[in-house]
N, C-alpha and C. Protein backbone atom coordinates (compact mmCIF):
# COMPACT_ATOMS: atom_id res chain seq x y z
N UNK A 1 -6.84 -0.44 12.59
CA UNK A 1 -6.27 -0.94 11.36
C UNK A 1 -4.84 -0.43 11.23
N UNK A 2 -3.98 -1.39 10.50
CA UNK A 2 -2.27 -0.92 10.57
C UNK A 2 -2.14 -1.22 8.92
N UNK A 3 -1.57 -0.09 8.46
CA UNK A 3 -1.12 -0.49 7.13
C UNK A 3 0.38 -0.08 6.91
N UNK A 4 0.67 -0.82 5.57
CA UNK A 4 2.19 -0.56 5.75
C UNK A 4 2.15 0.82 4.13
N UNK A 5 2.82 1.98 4.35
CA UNK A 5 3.26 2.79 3.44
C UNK A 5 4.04 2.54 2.52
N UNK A 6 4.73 1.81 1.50
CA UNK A 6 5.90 1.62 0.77
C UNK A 6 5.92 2.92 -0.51
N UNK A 7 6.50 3.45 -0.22
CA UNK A 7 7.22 4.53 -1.50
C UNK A 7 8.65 5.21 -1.11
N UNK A 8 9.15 5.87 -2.24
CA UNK A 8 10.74 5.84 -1.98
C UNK A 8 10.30 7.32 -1.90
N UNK A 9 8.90 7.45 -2.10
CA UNK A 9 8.73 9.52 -1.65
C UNK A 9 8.43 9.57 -1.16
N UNK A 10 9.00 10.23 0.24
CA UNK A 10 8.64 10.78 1.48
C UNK A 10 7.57 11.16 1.39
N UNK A 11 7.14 12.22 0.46
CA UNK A 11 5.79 12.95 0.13
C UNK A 11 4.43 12.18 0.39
N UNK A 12 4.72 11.29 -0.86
CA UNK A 12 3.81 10.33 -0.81
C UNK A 12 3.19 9.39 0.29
N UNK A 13 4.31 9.31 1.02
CA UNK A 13 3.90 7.88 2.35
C UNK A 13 3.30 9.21 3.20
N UNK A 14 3.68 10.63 3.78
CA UNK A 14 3.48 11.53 4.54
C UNK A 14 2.02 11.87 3.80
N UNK A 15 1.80 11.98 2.20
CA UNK A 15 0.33 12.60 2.56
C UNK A 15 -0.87 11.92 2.40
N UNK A 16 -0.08 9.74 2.34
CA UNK A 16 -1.11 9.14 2.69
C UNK A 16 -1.61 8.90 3.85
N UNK A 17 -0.44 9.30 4.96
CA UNK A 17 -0.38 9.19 6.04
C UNK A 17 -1.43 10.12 6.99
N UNK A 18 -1.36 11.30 6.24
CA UNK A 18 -2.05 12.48 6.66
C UNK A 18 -3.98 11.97 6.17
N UNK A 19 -3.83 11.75 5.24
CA UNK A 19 -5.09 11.53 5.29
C UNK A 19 -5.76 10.11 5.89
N UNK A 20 -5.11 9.16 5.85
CA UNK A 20 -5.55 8.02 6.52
C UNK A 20 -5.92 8.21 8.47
N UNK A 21 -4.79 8.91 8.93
CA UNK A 21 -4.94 8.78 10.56
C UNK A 21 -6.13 9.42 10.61
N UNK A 22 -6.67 10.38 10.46
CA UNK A 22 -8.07 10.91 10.94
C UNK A 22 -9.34 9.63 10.85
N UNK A 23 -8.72 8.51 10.00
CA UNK A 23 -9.67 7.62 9.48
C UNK A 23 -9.31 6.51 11.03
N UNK A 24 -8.72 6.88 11.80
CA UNK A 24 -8.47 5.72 12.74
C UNK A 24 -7.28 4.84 12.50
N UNK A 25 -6.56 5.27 11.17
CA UNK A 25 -5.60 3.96 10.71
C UNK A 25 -3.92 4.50 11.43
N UNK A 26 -3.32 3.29 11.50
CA UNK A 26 -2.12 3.57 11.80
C UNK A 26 -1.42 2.61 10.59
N UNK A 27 -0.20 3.73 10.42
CA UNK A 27 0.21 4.07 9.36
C UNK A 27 1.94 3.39 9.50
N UNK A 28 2.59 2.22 9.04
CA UNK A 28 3.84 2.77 8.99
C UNK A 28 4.06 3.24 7.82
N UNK A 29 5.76 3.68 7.82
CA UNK A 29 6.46 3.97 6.50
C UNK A 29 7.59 3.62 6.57
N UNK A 30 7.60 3.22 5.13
CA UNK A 30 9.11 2.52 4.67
C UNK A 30 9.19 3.14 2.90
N UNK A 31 10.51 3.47 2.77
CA UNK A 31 10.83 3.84 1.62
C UNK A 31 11.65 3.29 0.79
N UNK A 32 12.31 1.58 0.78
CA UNK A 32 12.39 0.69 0.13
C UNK A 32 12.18 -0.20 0.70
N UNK A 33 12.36 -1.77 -0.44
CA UNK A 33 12.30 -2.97 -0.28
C UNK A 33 13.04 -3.65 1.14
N UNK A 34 14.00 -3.15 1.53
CA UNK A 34 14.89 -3.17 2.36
C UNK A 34 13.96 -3.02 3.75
N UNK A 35 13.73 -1.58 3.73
CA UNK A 35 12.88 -1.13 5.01
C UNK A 35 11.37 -1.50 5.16
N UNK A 36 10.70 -2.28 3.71
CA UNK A 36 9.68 -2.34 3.78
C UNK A 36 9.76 -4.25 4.05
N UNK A 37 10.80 -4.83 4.21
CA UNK A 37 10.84 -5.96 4.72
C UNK A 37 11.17 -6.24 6.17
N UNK A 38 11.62 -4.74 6.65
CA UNK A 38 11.98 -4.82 8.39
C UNK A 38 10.58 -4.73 8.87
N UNK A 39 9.66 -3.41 8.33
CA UNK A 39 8.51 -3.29 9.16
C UNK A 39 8.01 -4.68 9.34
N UNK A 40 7.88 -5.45 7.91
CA UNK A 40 7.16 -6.57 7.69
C UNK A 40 7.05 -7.75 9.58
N UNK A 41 8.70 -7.45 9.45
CA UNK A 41 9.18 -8.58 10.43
C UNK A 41 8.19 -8.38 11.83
N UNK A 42 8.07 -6.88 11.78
CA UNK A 42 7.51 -6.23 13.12
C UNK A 42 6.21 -6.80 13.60
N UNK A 43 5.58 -7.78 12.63
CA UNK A 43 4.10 -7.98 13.09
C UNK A 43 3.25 -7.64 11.28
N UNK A 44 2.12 -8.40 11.52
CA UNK A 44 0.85 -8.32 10.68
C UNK A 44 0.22 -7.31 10.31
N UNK A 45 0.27 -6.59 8.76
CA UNK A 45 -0.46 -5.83 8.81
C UNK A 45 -1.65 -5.97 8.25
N UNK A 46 -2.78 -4.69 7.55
CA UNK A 46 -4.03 -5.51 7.45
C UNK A 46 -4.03 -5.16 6.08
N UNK A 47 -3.06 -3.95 4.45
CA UNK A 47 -3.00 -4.14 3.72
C UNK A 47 -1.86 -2.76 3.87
N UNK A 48 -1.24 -2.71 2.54
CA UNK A 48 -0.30 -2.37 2.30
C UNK A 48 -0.38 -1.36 0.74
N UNK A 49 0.03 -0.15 0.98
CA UNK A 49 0.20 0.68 -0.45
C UNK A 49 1.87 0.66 -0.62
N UNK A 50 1.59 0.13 -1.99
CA UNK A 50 3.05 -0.61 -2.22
C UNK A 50 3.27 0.37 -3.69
N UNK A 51 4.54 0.88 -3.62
CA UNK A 51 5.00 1.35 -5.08
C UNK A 51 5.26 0.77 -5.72
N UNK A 52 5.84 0.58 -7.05
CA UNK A 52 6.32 -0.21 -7.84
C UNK A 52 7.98 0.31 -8.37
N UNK A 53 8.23 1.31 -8.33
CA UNK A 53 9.39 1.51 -8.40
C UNK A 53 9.85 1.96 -7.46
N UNK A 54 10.80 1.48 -6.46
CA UNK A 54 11.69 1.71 -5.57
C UNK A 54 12.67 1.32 -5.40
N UNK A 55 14.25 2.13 -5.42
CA UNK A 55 15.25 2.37 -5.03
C UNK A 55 16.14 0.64 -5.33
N UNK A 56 15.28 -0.27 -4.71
CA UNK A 56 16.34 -1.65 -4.85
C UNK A 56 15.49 -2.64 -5.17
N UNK A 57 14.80 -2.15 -6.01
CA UNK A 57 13.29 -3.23 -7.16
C UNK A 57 11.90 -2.71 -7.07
N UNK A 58 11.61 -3.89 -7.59
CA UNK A 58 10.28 -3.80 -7.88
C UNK A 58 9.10 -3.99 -6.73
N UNK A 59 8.05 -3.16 -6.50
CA UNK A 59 7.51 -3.03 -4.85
C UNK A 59 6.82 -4.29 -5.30
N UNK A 60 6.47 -5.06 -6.26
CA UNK A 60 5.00 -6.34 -6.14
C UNK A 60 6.42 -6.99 -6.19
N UNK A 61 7.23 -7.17 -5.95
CA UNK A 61 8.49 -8.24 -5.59
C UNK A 61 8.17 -8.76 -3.90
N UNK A 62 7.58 -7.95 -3.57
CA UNK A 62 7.09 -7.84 -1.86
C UNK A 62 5.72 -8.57 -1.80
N UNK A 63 4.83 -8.98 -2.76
CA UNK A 63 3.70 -9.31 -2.45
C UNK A 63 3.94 -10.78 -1.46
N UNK A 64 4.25 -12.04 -2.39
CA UNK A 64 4.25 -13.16 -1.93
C UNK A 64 4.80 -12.97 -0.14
N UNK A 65 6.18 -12.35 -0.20
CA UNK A 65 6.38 -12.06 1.18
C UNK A 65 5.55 -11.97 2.00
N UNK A 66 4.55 -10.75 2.04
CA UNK A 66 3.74 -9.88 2.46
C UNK A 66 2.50 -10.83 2.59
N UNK A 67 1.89 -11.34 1.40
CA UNK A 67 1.19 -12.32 1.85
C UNK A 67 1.42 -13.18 3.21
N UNK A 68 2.36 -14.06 3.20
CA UNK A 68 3.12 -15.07 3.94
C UNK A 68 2.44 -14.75 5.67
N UNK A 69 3.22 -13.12 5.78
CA UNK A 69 3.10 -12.47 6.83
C UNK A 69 1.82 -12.16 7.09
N UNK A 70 1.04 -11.25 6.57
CA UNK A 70 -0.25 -11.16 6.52
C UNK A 70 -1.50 -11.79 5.29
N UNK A 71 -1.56 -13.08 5.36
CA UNK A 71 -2.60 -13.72 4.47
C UNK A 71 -3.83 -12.69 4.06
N UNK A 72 -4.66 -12.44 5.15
CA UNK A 72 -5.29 -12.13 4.33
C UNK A 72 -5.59 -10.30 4.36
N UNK A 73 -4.58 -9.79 4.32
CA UNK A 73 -4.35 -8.15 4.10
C UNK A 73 -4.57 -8.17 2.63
N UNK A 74 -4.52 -6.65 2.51
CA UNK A 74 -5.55 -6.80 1.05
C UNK A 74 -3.95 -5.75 0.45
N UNK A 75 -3.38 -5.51 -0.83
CA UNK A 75 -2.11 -5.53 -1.86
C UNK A 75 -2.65 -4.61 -2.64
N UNK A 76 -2.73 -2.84 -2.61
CA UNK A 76 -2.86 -1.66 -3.20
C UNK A 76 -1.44 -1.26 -3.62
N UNK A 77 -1.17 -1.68 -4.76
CA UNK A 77 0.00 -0.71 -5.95
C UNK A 77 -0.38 0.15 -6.61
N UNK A 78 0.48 1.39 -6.28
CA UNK A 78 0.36 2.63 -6.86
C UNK A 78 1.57 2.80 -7.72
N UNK A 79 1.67 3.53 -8.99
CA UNK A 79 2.60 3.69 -9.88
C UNK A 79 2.04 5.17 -10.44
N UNK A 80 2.76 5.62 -11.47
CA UNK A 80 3.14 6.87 -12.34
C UNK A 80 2.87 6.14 -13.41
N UNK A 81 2.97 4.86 -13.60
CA UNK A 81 3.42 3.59 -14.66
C UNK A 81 2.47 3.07 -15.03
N UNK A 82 1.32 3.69 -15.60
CA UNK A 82 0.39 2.71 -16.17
C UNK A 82 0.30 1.00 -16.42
N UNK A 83 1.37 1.04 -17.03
CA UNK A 83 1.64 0.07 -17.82
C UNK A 83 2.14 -1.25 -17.24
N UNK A 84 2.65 -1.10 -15.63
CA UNK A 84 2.80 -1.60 -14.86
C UNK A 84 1.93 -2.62 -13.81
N UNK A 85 0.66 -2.34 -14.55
CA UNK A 85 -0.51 -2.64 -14.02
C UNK A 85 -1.26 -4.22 -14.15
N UNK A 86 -0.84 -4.89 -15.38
CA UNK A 86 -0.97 -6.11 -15.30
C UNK A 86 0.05 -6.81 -15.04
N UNK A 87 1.89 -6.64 -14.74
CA UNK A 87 2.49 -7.30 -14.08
C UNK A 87 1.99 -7.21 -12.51
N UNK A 88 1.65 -6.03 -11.69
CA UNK A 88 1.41 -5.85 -10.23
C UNK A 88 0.22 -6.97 -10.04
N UNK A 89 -0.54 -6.70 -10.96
CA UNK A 89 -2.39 -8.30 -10.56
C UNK A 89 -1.57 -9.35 -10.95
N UNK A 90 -0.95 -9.88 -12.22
CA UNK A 90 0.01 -10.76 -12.14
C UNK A 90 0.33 -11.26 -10.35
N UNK A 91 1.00 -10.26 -9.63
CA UNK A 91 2.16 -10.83 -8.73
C UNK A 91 1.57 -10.90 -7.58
N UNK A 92 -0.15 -10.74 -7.63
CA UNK A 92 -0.70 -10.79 -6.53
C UNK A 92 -1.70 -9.45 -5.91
N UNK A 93 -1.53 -8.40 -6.72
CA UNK A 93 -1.96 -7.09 -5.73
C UNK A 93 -3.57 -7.37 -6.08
N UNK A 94 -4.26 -6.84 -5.18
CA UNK A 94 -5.81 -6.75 -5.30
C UNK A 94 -6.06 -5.48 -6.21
N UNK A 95 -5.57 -4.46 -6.17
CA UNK A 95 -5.98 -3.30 -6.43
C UNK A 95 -4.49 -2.80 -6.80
N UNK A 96 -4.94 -1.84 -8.08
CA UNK A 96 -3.65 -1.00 -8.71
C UNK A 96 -4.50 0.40 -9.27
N UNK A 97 -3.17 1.69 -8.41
CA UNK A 97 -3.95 2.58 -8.77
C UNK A 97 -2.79 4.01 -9.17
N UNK A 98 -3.51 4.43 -10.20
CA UNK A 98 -2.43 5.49 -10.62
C UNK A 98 -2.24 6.24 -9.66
N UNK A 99 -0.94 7.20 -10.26
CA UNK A 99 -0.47 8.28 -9.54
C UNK A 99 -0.71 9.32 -10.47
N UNK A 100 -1.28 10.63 -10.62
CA UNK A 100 -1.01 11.01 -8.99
C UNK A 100 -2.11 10.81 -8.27
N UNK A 101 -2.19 10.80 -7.40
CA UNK A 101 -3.23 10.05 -6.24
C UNK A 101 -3.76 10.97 -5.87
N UNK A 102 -5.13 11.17 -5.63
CA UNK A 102 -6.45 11.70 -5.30
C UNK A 102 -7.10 11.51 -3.82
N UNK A 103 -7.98 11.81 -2.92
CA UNK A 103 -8.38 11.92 -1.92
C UNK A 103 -9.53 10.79 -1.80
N UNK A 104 -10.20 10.66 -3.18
CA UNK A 104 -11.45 10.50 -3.59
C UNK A 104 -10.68 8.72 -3.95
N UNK A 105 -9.69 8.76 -4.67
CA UNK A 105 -9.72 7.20 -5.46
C UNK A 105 -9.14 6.60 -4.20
N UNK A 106 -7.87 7.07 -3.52
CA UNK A 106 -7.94 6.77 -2.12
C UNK A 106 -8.67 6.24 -1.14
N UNK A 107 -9.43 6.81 -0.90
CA UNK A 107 -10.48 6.62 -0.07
C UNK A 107 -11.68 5.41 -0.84
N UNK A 108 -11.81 5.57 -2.18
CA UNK A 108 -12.69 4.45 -2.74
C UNK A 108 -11.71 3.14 -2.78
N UNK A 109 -10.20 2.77 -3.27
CA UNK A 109 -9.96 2.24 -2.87
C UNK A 109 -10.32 1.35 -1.68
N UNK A 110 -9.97 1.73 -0.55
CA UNK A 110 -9.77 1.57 0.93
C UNK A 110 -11.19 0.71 1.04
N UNK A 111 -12.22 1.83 0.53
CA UNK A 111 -13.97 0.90 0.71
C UNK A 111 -13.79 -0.08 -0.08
N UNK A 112 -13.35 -0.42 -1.35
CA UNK A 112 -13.63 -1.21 -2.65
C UNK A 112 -12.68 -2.42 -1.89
N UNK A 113 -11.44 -2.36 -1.26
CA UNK A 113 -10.80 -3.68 -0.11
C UNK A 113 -11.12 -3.52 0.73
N UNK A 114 -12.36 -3.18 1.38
CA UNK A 114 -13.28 -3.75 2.52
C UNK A 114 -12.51 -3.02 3.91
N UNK A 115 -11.41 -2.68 3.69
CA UNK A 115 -10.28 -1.68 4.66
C UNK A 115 -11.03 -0.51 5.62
N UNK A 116 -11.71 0.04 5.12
CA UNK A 116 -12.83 0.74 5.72
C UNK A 116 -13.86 1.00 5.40
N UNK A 117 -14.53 1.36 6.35
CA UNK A 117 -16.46 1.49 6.23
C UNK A 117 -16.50 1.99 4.93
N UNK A 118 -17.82 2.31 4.13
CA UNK A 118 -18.13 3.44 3.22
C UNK A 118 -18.32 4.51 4.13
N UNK A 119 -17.98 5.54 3.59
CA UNK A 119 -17.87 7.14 5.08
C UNK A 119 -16.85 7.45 5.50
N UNK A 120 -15.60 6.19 5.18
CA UNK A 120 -14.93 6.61 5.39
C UNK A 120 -14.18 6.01 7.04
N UNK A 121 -14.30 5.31 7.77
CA UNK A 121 -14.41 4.78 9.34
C UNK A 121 -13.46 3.40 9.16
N UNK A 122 -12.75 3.03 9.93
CA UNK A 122 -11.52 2.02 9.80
C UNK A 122 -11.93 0.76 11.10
């Protein structure tokens, strides 16, 4: 499984990163709209944790794109931004999930878009 990282915090893409590879997943990262439209070009991924505030817009500004490229990858937005949460399903995302981010909602995520086994397995 290949997913794409989008956040403008290093932190964040590094300690989803950290916990996803043990799961089998490969991981890119991109830390804006900019860089998160080069990976795009690179090939299909199978879903994407997308921020919502980054550096040169809005991360569900990327969905339709992202769709295009990968139909049927599954659209996880994460925010600080509560409130942000019915424009992101608005613009397409399957799943929207606060920050700060957990091991546990993470990982239920991932099962709840079919992304990996329950247990945890990619």
């Amino acid at each position: 499984m290949r997913l794409l990282l989008v956040d403008d915090e290093h932190d964040i893409c590094l300690l989803l990163n950290a916990m996803l590879s043990p799961l089998g997943v490969r991981s890119v990262m991109a830390h804006s709209l900019k860089e998160a439209r080069e990976c795009m070009a690179d090939g299909p991924f199978d879903g994407v944790f997308l921020d919502v505030n980054l550096p040169d817009g809005k991360g569900y500004e990327l969905i339709p794109q992202f769709r295009h490229g990968s139909p049927d990858s599954r659209v996880i937005v994460i925010s600080a931004i509560d409130q942000e949460r019915e424009s992101a399903l608005a613009a397409g995302a399957d799943l929207f999930l606060t920050k700060p981010l957990d091991r546990g909602t993470i990982l239920n995520g991932l099962t709840t878009m079919r992304l990996i086994a329950p247990g945890g397995t990619s």
